[in-house]
C-alpha atoms as a PDB file:
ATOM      1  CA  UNK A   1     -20.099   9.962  -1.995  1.00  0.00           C
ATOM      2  CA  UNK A   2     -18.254  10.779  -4.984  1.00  0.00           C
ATOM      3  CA  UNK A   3     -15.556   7.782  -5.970  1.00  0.00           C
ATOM      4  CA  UNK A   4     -14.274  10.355  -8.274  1.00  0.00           C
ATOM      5  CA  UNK A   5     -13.246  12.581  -5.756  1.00  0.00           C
ATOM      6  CA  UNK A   6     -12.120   9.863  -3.312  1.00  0.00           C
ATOM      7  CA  UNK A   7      -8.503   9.282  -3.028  1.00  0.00           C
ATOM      8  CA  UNK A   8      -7.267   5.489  -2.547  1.00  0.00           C
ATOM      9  CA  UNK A   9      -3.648   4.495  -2.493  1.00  0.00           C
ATOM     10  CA  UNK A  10      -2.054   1.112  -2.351  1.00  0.00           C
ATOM     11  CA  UNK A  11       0.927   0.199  -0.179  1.00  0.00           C
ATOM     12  CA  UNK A  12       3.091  -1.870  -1.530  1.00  0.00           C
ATOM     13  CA  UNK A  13       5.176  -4.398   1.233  1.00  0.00           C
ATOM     14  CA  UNK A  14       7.273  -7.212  -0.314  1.00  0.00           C
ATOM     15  CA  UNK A  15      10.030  -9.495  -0.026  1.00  0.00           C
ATOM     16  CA  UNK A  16      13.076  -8.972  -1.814  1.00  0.00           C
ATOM     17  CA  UNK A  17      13.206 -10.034  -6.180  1.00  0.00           C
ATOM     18  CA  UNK A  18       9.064 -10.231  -6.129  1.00  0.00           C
ATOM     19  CA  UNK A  19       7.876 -10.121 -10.158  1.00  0.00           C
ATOM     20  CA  UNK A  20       5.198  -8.006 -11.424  1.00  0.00           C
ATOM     21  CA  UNK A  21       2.941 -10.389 -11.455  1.00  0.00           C
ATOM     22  CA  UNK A  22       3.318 -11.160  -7.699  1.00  0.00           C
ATOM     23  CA  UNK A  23       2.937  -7.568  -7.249  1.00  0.00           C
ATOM     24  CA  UNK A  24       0.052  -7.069  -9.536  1.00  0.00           C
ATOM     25  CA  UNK A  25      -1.605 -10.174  -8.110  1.00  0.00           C
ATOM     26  CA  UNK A  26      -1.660  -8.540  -4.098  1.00  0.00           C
ATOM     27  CA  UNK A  27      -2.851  -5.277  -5.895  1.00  0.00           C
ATOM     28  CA  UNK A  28      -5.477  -7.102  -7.680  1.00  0.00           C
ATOM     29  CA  UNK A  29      -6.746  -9.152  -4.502  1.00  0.00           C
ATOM     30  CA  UNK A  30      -6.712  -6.015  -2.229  1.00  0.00           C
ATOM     31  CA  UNK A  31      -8.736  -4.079  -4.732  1.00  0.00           C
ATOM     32  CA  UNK A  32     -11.361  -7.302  -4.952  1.00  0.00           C
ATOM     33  CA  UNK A  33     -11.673  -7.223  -0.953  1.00  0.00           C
ATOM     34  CA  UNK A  34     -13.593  -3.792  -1.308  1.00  0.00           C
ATOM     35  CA  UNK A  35     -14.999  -4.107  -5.026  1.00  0.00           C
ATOM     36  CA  UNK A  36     -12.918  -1.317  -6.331  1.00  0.00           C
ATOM     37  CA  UNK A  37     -11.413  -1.126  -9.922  1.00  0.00           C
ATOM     38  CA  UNK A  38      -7.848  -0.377 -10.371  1.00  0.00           C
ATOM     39  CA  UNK A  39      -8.617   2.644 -12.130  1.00  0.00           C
ATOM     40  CA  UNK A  40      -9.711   3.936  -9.240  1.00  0.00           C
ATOM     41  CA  UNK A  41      -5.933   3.913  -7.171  1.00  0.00           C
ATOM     42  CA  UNK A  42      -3.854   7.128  -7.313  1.00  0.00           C
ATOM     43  CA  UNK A  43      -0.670   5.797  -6.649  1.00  0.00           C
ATOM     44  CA  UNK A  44       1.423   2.718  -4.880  1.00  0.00           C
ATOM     45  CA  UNK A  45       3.158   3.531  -1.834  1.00  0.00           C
ATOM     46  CA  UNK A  46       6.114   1.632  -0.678  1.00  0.00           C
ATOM     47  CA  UNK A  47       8.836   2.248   2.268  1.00  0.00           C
ATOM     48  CA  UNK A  48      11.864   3.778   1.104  1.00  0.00           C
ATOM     49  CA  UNK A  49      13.591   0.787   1.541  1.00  0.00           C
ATOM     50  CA  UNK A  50      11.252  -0.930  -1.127  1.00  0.00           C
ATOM     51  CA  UNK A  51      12.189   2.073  -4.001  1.00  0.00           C
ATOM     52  CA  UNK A  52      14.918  -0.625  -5.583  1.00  0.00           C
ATOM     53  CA  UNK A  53      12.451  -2.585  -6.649  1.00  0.00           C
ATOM     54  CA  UNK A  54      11.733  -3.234 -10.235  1.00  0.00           C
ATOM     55  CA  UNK A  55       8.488  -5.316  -9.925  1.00  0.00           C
ATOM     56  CA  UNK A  56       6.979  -2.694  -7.924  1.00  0.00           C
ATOM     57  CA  UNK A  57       7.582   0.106 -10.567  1.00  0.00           C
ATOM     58  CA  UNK A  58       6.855  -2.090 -13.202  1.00  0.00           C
ATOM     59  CA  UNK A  59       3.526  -2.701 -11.559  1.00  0.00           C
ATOM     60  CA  UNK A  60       2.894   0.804 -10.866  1.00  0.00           C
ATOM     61  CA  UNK A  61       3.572   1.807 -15.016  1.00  0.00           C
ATOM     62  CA  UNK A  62       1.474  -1.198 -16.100  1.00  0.00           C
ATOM     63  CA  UNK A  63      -1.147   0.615 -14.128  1.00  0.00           C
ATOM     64  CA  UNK A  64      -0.272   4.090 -15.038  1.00  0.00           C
ATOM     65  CA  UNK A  65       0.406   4.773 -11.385  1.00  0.00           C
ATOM     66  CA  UNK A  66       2.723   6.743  -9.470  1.00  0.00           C
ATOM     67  CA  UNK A  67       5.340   5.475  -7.037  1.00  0.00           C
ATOM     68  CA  UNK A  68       5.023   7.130  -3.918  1.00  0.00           C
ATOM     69  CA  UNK A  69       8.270   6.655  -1.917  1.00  0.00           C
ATOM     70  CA  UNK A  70       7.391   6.618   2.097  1.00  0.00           C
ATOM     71  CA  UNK A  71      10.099   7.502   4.418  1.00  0.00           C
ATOM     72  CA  UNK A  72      11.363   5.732   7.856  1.00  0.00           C
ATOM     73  CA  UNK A  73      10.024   8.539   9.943  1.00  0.00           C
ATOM     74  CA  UNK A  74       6.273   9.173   8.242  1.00  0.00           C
ATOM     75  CA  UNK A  75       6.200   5.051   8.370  1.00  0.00           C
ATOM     76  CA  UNK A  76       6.300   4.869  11.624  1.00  0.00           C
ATOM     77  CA  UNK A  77       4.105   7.955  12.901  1.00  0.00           C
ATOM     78  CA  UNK A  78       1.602   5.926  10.794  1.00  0.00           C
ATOM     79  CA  UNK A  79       2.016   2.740  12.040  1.00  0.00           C
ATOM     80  CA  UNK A  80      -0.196   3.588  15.033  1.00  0.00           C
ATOM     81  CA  UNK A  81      -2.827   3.515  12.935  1.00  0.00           C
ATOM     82  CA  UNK A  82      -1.740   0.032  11.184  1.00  0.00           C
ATOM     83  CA  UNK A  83      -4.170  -2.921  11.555  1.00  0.00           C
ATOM     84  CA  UNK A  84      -1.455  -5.874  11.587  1.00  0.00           C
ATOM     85  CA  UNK A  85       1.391  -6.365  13.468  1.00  0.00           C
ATOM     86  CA  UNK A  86       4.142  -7.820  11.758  1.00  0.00           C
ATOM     87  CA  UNK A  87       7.942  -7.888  14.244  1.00  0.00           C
ATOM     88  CA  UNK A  88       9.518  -8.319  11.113  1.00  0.00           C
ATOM     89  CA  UNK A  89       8.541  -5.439   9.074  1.00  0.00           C
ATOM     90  CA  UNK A  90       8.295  -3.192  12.389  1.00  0.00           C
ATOM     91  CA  UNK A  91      12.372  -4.119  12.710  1.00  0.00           C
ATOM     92  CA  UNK A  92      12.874  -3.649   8.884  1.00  0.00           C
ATOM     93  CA  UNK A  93      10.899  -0.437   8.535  1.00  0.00           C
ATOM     94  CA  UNK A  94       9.723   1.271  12.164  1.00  0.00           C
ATOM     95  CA  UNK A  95       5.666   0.345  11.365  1.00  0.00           C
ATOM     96  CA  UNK A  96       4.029  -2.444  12.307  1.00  0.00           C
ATOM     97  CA  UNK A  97       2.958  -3.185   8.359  1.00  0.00           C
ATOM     98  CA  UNK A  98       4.982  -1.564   5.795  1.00  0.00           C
ATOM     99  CA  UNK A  99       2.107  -1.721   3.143  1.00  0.00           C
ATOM    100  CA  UNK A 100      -0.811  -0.456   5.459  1.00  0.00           C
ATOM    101  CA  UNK A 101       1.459   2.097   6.882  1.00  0.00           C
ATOM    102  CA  UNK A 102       2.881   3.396   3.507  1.00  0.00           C
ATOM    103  CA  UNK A 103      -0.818   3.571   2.610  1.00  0.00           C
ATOM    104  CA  UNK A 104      -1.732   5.273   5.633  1.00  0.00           C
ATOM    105  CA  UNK A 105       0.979   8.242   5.213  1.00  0.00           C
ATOM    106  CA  UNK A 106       0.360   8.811   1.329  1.00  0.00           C
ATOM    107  CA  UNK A 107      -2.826   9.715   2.446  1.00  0.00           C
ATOM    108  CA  UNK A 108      -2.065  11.741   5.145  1.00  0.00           C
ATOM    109  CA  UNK A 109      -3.327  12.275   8.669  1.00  0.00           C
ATOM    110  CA  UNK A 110      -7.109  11.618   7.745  1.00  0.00           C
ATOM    111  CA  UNK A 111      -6.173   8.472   6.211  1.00  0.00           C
ATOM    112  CA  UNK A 112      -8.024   5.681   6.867  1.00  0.00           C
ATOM    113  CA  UNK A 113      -7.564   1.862   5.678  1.00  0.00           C
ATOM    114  CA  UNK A 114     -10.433   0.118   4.166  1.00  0.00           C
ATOM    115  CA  UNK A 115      -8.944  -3.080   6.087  1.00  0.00           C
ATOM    116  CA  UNK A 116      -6.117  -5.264   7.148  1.00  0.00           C
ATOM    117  CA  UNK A 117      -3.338  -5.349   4.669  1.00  0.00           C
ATOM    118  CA  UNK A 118      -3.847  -8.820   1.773  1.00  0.00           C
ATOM    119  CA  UNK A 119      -0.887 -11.498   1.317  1.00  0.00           C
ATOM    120  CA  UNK A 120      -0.475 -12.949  -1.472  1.00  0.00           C
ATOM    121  CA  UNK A 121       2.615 -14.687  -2.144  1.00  0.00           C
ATOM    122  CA  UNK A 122       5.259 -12.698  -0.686  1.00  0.00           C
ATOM    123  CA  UNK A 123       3.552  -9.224  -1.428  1.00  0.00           C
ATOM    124  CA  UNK A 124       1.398  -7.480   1.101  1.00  0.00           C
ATOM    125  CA  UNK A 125      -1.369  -4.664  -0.467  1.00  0.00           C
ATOM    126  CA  UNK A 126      -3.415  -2.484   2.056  1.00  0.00           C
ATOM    127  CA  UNK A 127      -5.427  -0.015   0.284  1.00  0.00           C
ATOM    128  CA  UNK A 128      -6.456   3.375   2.308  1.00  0.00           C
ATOM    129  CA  UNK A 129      -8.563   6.065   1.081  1.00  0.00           C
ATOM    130  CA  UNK A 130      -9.085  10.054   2.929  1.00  0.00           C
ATOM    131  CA  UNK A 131     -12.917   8.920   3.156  1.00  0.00           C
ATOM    132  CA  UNK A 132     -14.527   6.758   4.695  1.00  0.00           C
ATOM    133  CA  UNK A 133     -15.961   4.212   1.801  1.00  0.00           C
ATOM    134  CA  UNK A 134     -18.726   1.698   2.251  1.00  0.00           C
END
């Protein structure tokens, strides 16, 4: 499999006022999990309701990433495919986990997540890719 022509995206779930470096720090951890590099991410994902955010775009520049901004509607049709259930982010967004489900719609219906969403601090990363990685 080519890495190169793999696309991984991180979503991006946090409590409100989170710094870069809380944000950063998830990303960091998720990408460790699996032994990937962040050069290797196409973009952070977040629910729309996460757009206001200045940690998470500051994190996403410091990166040279994207923002990908995930509607109510395309979180939830991907939330059936979310690894963690969280009551509190499925009342606050319609998906059982924010970050795996923004992660899971960026990528599209073939997304898959390489695993359960990371915590760390009050910022969630799940990391999903449209292959299947080792």
């Amino acid at each position: 499999m080519d890495l190169a022509q793999t696309m991984i995206v991180a979503g991006i779930g946090c409590k409100s006022g989170v710094s870069e470096e809380e944000v950063l720090a998830a990303i960091r951890a998720a990408l460790g999990a699996h032994d990937l590099e962040a050069e290797e991410l196409e973009a952070l994902a977040v629910p729309e309701q996460k757009t206001g955010e200045p940690a998470i775009h500051a994190a996403a520049q410091a990166l040279g990433l994207v923002v990908l901004v995930i509607g109510r509607t395309e979180l939830a049709n991907a939330g059936d495919r979310t690894v963690t259930r969280s009551n509190r982010s499925l009342e606050a967004t319609g998906a059982p986990s924010a970050s795996e489900a923004a992660a899971l719609a960026a990528i599209g219906p073939k997304g898959k997540l390489l695993g359960p969403r990371v915590a760390v601090g009050p910022v969630t990363c799940a990391l999903a890719s449209d292959e299947v990685l080792p």
